[in-house]
Protein backbone atom coordinates (compact mmCIF):
# COMPACT_ATOMS: atom_id res chain seq x y z
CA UNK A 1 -5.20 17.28 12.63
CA UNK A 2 -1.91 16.75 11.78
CA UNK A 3 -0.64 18.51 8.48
CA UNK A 4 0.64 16.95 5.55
CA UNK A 5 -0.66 13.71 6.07
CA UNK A 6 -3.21 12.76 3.44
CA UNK A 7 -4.45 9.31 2.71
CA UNK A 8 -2.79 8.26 -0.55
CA UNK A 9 -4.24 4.18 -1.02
CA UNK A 10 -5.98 1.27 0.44
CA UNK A 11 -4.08 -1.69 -0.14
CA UNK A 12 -6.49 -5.07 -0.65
CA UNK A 13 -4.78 -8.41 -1.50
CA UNK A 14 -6.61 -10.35 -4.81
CA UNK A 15 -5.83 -13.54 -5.84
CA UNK A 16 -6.12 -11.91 -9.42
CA UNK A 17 -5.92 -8.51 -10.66
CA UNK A 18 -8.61 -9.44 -13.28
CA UNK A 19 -10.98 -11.18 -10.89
CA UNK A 20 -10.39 -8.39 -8.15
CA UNK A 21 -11.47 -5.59 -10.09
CA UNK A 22 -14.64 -6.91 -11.00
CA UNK A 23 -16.63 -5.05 -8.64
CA UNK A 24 -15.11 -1.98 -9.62
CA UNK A 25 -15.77 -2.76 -13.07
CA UNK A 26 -19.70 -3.42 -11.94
CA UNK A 27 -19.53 -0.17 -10.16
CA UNK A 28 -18.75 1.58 -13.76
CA UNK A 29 -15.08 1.78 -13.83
CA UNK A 30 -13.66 0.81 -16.81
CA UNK A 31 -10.04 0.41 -16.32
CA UNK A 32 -6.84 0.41 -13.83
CA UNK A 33 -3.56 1.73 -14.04
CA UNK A 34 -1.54 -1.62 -13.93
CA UNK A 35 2.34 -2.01 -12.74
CA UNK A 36 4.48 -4.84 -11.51
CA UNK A 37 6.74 -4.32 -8.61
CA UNK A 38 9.55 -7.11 -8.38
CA UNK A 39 11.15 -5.90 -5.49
CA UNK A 40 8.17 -6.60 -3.36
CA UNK A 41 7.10 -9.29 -5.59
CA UNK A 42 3.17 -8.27 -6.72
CA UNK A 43 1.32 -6.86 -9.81
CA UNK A 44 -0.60 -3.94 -8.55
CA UNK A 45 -4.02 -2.49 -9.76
CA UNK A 46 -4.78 1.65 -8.86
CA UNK A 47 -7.98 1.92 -9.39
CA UNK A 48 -8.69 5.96 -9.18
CA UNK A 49 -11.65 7.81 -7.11
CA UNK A 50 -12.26 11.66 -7.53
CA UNK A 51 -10.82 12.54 -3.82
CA UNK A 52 -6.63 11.65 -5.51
CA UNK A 53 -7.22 8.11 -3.18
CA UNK A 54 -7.06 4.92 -4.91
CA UNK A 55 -7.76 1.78 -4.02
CA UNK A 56 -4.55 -0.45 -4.48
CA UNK A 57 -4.91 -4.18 -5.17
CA UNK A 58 -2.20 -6.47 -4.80
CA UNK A 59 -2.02 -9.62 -7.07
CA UNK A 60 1.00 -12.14 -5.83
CA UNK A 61 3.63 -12.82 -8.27
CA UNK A 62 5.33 -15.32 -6.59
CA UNK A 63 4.65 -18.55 -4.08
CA UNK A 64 6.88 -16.40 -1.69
CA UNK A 65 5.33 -13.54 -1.72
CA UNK A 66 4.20 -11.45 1.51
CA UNK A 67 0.69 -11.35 -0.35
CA UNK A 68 0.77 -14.73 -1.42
CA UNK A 69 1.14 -15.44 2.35
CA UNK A 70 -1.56 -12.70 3.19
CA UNK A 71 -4.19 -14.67 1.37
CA UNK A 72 -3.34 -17.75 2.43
CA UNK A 73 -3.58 -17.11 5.80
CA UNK A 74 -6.34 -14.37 6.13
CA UNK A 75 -7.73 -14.59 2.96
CA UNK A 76 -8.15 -11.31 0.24
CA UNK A 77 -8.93 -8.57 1.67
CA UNK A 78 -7.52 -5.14 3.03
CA UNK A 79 -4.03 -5.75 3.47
CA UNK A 80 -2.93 -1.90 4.56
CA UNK A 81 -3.88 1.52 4.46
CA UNK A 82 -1.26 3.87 2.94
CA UNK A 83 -0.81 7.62 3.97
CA UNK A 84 0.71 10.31 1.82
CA UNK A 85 3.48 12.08 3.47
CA UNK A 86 6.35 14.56 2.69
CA UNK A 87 9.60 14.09 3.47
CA UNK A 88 9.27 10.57 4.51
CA UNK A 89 12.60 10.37 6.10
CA UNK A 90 11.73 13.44 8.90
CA UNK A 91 8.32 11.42 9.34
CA UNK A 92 10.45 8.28 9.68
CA UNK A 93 12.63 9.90 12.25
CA UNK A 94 9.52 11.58 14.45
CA UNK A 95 7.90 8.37 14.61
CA UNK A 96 10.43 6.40 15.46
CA UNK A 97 11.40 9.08 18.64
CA UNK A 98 7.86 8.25 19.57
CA UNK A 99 8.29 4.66 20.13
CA UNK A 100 6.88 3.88 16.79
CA UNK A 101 7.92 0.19 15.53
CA UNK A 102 8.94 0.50 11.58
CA UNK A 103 9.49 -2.17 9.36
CA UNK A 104 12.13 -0.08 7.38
CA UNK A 105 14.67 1.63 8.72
CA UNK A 106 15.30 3.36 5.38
CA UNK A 107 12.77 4.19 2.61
CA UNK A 108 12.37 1.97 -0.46
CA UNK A 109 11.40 2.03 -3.74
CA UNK A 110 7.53 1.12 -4.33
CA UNK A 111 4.64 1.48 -7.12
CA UNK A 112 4.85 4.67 -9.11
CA UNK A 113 8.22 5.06 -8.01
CA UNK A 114 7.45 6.13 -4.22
CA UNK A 115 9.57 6.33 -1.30
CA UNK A 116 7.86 3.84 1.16
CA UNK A 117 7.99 2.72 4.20
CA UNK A 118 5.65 0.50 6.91
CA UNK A 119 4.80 0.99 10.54
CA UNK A 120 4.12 -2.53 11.56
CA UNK A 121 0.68 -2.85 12.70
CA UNK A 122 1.85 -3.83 16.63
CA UNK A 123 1.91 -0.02 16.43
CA UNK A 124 -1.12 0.76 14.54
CA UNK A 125 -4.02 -0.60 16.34
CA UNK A 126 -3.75 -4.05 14.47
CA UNK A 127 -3.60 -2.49 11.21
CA UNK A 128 -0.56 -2.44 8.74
CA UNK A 129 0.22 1.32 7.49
CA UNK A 130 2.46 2.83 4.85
CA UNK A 131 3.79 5.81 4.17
CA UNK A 132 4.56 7.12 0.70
CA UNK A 133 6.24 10.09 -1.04
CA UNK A 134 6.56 10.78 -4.30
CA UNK A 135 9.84 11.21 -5.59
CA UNK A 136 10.22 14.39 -7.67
């Protein structure tokens, strides 16, 4: 196991906030934390479980927005799977030196005012991951 890694979200594209948290709302959850993030162009959703994971859903703000383009292609469903990580820039660095393709070269600002990043999924068994630290 490698330490400090911790997983943080799963990211799953909606076509509506309101309409994608109605299973969690059946399942007895009553609300979400809500936030838009322009930059990336989505209204996101954090819907809380006991273990500090959340699931993330991602509601398109825009007609060019990656997750407008997600769900038009794939349909909604789990977009990524974020990891928690510490000094994001040192991770950045180590994978990269293992042959790791990033999307970023450079963190940027996400929900809750995380540094993120994304390993592109050509690296990640098909799968689209992010990394996240909090900023202090």
């Amino acid at each position: 196991m490698r330490p400090g890694f911790e997983i943080d979200h799963i990211g799953i594209a909606v076509e509506s906030l309101e309409k994608g948290f109605t299973l969690y709302k059946a399942m007895g959850w009553k609300s979400m934390h809500i936030e838009e993030v322009p930059s990336e162009k989505v209204k996101v959703g954090f819907i809380e479980f006991g273990n500090q994971a959340n699931v993330e859903l991602l509601e398109p703000t825009s007609e060019d927005s990656v997750i407008k383009k997600f769900i038009a292609k794939r349909g909604p469903g789990i977009h990524h799977i974020c990891f928690r990580v510490k000094n994001i820039e040192q991770v950045m660095a180590q994978l990269k030196s293992e042959g790791l393709r990033l999307l970023d070269e450079k963190p940027r600002v996400g929900a809750h005012n995380c540094k993120v990043c994304f390993i592109h999924p050509s690296s990640a068994n098909g799968v689209l991951i992010e990394l996240s630290e909090k900023m202090s």
